[in-house]
C-alpha atoms as a PDB file:
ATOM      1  CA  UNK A   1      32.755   8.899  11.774  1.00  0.00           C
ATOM      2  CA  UNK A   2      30.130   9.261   8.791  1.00  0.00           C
ATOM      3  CA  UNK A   3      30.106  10.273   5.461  1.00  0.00           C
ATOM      4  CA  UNK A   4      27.825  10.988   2.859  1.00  0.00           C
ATOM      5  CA  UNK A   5      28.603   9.972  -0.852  1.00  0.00           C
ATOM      6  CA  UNK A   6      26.500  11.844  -3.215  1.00  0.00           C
ATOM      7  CA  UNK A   7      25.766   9.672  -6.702  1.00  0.00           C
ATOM      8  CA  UNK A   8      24.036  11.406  -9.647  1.00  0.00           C
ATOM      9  CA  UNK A   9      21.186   8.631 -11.223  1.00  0.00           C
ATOM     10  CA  UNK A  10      19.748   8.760 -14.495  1.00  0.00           C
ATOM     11  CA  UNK A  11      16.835  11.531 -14.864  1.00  0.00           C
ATOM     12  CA  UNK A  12      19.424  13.721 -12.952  1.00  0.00           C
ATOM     13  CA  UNK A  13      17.820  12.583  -9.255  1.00  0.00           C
ATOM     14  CA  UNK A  14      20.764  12.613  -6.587  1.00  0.00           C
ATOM     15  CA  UNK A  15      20.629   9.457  -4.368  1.00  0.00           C
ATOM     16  CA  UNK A  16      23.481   9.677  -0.988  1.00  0.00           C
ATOM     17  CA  UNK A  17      25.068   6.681   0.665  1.00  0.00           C
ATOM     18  CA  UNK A  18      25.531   7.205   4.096  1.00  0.00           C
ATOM     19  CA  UNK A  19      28.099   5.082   5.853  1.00  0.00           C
ATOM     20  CA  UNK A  20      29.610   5.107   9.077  1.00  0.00           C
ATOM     21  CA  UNK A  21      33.091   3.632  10.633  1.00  0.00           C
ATOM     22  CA  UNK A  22      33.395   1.660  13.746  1.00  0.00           C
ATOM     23  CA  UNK A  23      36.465   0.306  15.883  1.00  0.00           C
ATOM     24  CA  UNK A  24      37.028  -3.294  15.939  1.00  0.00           C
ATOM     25  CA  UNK A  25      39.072  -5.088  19.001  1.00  0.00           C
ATOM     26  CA  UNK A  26      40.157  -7.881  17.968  1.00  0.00           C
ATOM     27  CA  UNK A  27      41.401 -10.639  20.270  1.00  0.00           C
ATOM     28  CA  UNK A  28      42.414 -14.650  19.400  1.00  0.00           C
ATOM     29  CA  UNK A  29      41.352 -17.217  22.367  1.00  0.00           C
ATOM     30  CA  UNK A  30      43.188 -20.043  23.725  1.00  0.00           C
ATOM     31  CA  UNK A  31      41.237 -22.308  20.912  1.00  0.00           C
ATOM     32  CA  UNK A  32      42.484 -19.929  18.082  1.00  0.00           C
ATOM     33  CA  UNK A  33      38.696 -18.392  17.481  1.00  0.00           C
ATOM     34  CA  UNK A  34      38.786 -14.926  16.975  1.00  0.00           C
ATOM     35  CA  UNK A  35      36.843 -12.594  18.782  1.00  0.00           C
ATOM     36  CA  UNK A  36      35.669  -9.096  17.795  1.00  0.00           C
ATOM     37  CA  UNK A  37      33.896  -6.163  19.993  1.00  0.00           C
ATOM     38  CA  UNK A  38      32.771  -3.254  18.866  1.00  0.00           C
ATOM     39  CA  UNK A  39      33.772  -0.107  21.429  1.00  0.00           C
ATOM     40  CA  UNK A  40      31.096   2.070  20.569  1.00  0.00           C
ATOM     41  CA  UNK A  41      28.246  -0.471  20.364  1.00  0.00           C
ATOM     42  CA  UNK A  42      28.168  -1.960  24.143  1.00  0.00           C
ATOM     43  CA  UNK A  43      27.367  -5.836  23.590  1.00  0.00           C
ATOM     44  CA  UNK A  44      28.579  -6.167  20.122  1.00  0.00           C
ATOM     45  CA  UNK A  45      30.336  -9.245  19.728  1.00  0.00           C
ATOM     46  CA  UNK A  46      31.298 -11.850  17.155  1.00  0.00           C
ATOM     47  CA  UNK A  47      33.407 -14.529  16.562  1.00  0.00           C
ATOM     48  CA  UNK A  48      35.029 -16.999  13.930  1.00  0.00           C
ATOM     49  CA  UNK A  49      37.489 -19.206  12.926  1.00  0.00           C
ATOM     50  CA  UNK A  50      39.120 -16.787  10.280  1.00  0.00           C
ATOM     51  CA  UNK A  51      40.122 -13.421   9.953  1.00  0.00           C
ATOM     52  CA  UNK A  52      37.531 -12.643   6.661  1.00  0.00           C
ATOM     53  CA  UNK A  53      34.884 -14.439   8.401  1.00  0.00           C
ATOM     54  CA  UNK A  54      35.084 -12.764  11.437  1.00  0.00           C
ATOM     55  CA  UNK A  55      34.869  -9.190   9.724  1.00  0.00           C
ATOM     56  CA  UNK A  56      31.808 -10.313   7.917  1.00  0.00           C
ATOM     57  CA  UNK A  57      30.633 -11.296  10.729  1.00  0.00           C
ATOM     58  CA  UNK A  58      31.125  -8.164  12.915  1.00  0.00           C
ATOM     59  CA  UNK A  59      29.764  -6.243   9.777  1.00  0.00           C
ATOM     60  CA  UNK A  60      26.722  -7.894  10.587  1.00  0.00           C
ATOM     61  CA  UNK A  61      26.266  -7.848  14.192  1.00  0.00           C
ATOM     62  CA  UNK A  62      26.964  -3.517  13.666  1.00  0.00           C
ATOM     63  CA  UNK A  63      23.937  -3.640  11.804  1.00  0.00           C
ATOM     64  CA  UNK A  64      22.284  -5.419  13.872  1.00  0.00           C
ATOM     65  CA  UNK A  65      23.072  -3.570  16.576  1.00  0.00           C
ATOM     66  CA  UNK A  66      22.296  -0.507  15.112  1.00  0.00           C
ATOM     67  CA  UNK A  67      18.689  -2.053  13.966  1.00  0.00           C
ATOM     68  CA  UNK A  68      17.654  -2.875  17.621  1.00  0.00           C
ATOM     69  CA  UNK A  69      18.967  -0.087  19.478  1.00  0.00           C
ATOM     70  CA  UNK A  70      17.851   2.420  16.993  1.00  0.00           C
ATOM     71  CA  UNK A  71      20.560   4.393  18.171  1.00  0.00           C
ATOM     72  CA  UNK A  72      23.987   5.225  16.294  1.00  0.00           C
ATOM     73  CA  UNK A  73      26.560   5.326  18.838  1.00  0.00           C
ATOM     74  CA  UNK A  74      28.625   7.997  20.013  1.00  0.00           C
ATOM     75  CA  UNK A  75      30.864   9.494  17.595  1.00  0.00           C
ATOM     76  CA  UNK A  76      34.292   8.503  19.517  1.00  0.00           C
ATOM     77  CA  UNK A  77      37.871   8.966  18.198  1.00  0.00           C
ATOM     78  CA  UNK A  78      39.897   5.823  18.461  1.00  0.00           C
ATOM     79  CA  UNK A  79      43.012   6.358  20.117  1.00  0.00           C
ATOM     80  CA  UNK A  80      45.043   3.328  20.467  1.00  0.00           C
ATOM     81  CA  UNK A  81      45.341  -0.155  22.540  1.00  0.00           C
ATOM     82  CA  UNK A  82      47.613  -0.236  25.150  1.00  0.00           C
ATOM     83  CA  UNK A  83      48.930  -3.177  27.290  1.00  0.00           C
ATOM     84  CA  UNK A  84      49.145  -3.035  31.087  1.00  0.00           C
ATOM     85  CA  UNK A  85      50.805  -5.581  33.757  1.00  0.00           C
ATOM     86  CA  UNK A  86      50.309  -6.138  37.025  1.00  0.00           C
ATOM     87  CA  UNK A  87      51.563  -8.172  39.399  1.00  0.00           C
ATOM     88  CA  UNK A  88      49.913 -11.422  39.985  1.00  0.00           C
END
């Protein structure tokens, strides 16, 4: 999803903020690291020991992301996680 803020300056110039929203999985190993991937963005990936770090983390890695691919992703609606079993 992206929006567009619009902020008046001084001298009456307009100056827009463009921002975007991404999915975050987020998944705890067996060490208790936390690992984030990023749906839209195939091969973004981050991980840390906390919560906070790992979202500045993963903040970081999305604009990275974005800066080498030069591409923004596909616009996709999250829908929800579900959990499957199977038989071992």
């Amino acid at each position: 999803m992206q929006r567009t803020r619009i902020r008046s300056l001084p001298g009456g110039r307009i100056r827009q903020n463009m921002t975007r929203q991404f999915d975050v999985v987020i998944e705890r190993d067996e060490d208790g690291i936390y690992v984030a991937s990023v749906p839209q963005l195939p091969g973004c990936h981050s991980q840390a020991e906390s919560l906070d770090g790992l979202m500045d983390r993963i903040r970081e890695a999305i604009a990275l992301c974005l800066e080498v691919s030069g591409a923004t992703g596909p616009d996709l609606e999250f829908v929800g996680v579900q959990r499957v079993t199977i038989p071992a």
